[in-house]
C-alpha atoms as a PDB file:
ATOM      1  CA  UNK A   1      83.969 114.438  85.257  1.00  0.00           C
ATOM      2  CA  UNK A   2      85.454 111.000  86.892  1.00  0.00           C
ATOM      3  CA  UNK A   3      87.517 110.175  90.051  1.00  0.00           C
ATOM      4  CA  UNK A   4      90.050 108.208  90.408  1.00  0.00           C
ATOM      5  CA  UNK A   5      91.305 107.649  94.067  1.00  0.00           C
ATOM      6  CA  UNK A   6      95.631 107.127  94.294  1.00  0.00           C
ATOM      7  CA  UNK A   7      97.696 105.974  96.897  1.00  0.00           C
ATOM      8  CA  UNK A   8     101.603 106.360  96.518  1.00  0.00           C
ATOM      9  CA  UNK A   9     103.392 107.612  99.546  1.00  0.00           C
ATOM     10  CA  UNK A  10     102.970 111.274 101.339  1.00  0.00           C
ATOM     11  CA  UNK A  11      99.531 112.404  99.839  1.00  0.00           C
ATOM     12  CA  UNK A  12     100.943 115.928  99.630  1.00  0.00           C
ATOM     13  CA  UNK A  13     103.784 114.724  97.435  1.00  0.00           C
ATOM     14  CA  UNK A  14     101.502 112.632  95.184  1.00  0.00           C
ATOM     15  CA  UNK A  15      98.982 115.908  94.904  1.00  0.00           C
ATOM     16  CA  UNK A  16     101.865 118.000  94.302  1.00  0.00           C
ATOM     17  CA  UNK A  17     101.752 116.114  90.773  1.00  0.00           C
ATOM     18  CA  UNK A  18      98.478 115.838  89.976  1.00  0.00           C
ATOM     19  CA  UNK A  19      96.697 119.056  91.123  1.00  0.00           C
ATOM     20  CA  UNK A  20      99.611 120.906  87.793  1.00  0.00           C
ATOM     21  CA  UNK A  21      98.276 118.128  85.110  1.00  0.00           C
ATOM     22  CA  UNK A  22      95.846 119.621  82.165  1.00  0.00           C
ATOM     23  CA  UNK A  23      92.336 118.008  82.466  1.00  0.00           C
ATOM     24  CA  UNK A  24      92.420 117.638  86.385  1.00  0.00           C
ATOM     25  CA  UNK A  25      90.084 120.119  87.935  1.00  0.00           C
ATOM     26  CA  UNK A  26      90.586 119.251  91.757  1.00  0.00           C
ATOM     27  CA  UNK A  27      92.656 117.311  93.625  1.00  0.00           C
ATOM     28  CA  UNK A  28      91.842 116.246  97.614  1.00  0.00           C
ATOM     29  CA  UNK A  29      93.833 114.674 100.016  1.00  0.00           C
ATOM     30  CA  UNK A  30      93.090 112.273 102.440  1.00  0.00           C
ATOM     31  CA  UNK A  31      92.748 108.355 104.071  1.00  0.00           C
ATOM     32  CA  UNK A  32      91.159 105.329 103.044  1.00  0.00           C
ATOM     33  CA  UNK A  33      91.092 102.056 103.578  1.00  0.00           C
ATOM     34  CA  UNK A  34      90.745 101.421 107.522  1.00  0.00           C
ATOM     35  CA  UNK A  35      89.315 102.994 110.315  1.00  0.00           C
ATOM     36  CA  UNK A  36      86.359 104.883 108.948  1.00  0.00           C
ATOM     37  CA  UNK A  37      87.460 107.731 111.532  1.00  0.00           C
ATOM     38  CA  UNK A  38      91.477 107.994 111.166  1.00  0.00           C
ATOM     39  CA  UNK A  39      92.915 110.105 112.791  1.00  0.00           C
ATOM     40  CA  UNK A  40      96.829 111.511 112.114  1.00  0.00           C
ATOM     41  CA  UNK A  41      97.996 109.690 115.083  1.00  0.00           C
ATOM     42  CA  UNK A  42      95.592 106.661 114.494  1.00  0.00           C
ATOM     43  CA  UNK A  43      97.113 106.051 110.825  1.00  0.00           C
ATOM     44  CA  UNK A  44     101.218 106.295 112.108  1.00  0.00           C
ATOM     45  CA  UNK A  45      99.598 103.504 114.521  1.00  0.00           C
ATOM     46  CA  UNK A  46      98.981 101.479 111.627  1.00  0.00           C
ATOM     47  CA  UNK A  47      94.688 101.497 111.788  1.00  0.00           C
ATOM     48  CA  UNK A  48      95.062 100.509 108.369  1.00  0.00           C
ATOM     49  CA  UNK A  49      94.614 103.278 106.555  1.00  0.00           C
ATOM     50  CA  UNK A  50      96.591 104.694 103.455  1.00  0.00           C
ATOM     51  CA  UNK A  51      97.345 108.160 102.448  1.00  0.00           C
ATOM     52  CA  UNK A  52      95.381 108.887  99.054  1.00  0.00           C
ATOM     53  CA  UNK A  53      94.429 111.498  96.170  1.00  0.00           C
ATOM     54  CA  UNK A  54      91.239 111.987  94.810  1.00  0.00           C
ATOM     55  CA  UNK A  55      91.454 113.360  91.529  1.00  0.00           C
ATOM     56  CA  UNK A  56      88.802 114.772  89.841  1.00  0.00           C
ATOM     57  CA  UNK A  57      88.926 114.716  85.972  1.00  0.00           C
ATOM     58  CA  UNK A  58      87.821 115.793  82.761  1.00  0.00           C
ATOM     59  CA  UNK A  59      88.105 112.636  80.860  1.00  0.00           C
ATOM     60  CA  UNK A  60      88.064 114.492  77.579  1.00  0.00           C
ATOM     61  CA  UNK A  61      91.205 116.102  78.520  1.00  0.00           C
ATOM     62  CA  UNK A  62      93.095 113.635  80.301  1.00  0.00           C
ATOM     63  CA  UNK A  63      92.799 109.950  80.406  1.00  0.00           C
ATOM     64  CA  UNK A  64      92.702 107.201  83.093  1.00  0.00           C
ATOM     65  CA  UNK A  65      95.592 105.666  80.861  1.00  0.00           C
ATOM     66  CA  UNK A  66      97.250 109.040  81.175  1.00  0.00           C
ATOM     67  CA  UNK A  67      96.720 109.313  85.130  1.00  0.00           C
ATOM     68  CA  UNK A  68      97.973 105.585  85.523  1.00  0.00           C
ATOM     69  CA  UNK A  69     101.148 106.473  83.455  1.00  0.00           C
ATOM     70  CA  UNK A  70     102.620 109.123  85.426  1.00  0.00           C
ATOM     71  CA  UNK A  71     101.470 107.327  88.565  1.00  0.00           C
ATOM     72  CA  UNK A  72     103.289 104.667  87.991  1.00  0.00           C
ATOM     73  CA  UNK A  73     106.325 107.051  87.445  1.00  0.00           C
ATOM     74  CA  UNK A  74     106.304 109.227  90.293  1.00  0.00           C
ATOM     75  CA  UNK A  75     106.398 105.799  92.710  1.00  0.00           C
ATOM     76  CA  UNK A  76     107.458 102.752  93.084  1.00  0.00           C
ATOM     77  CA  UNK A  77     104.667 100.275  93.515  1.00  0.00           C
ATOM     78  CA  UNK A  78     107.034  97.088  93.939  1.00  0.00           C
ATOM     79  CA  UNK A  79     108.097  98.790  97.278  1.00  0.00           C
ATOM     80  CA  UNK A  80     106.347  97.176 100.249  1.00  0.00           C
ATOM     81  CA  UNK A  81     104.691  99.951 103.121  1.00  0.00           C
ATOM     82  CA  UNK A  82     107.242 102.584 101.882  1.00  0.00           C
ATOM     83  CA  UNK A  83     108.043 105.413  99.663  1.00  0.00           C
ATOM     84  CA  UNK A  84     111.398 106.592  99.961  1.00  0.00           C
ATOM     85  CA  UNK A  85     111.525 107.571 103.257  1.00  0.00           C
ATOM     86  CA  UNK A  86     108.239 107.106 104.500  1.00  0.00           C
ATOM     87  CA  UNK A  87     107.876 104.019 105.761  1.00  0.00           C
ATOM     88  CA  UNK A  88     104.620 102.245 107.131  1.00  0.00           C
ATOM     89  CA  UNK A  89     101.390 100.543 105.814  1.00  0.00           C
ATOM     90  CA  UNK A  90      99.761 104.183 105.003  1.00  0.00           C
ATOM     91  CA  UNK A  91     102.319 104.803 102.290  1.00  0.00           C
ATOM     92  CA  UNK A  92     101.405 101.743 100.317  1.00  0.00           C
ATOM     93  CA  UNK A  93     100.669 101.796  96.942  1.00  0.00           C
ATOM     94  CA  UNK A  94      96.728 101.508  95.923  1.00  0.00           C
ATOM     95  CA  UNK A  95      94.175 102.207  93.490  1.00  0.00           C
ATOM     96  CA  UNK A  96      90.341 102.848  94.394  1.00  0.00           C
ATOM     97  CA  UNK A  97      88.185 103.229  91.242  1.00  0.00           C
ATOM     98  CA  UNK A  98      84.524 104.153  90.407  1.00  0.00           C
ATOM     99  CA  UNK A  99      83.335 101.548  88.310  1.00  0.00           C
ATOM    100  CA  UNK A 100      84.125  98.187  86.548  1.00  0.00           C
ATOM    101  CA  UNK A 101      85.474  99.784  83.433  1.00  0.00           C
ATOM    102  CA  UNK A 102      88.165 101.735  85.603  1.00  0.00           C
ATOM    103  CA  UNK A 103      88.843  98.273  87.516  1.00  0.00           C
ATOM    104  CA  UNK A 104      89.500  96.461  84.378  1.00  0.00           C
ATOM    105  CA  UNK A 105      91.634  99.316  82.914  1.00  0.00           C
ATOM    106  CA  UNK A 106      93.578  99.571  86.130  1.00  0.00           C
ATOM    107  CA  UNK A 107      94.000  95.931  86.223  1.00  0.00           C
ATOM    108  CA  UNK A 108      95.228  95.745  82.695  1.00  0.00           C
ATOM    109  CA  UNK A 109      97.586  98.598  82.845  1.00  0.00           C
ATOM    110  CA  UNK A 110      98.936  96.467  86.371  1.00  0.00           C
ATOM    111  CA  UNK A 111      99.790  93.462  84.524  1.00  0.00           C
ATOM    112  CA  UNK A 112     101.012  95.619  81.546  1.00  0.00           C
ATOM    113  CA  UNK A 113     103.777  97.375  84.583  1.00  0.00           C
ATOM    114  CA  UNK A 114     104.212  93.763  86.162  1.00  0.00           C
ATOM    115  CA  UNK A 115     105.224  92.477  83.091  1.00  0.00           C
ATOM    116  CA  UNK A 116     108.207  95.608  82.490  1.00  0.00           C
ATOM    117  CA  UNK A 117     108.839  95.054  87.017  1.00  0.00           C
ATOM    118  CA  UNK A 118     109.239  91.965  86.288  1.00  0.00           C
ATOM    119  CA  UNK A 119     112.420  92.127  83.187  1.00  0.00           C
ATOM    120  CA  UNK A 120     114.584  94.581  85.114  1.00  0.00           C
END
């Protein structure tokens, strides 16, 4: 099993994705990122936190690759402190990994999106 931690906008919206997909046995919402204590009123203050994901997966059944894909397609991570509606620095889009193979496949698959961002 692997984590891999997401932030995209409203963490219920994002789980609402994840938490269906084959190969992802648990999903947990939460913040990360600022004050090591947040609190709901602390974050809409801007303490620096982001909304997240954790997903727990079974890497033989879904890839990081995979994960990255739809992430990439259920926000928009050109759009500064906002999703949609929700606007602020806790609604920015992030990545948190577990190791220096999922940092250098995250970063790859980033340049890969910058480069298709970057033609439209």
């Amino acid at each position: 099993m692997k984590n891999i931690v997401l932030g995209g906008g409203c963490f219920w919206c994002v789980e609402a994705v994840f938490e269906r997909l084959k190969g992802v046995i648990d999903t947990e919402v939460g913040y990360s990122g600022g004050n090591p204590n947040p609190s709901y009123e602390s974050v809409c203050n801007g303490d620096g936190n982001i909304e997240v994901v954790k997903i727990n997966y079974d890497e033989k059944q879904i890839s990081l690759l995979e994960i990255l894909t739809l992430f990439f397609k259920i926000h928009d991570p050109t759009s500064i402190d906002k999703q949609g509606g929700d606007i602020g620095i806790q609604y920015r889009s992030i990545i948190f990994y577990e190791n220096e193979e999922d940092k250098i496949l995250a970063q790859n698959f980033i340049e890969e999106q910058q480069k298709i961002f970057s033609k439209k």
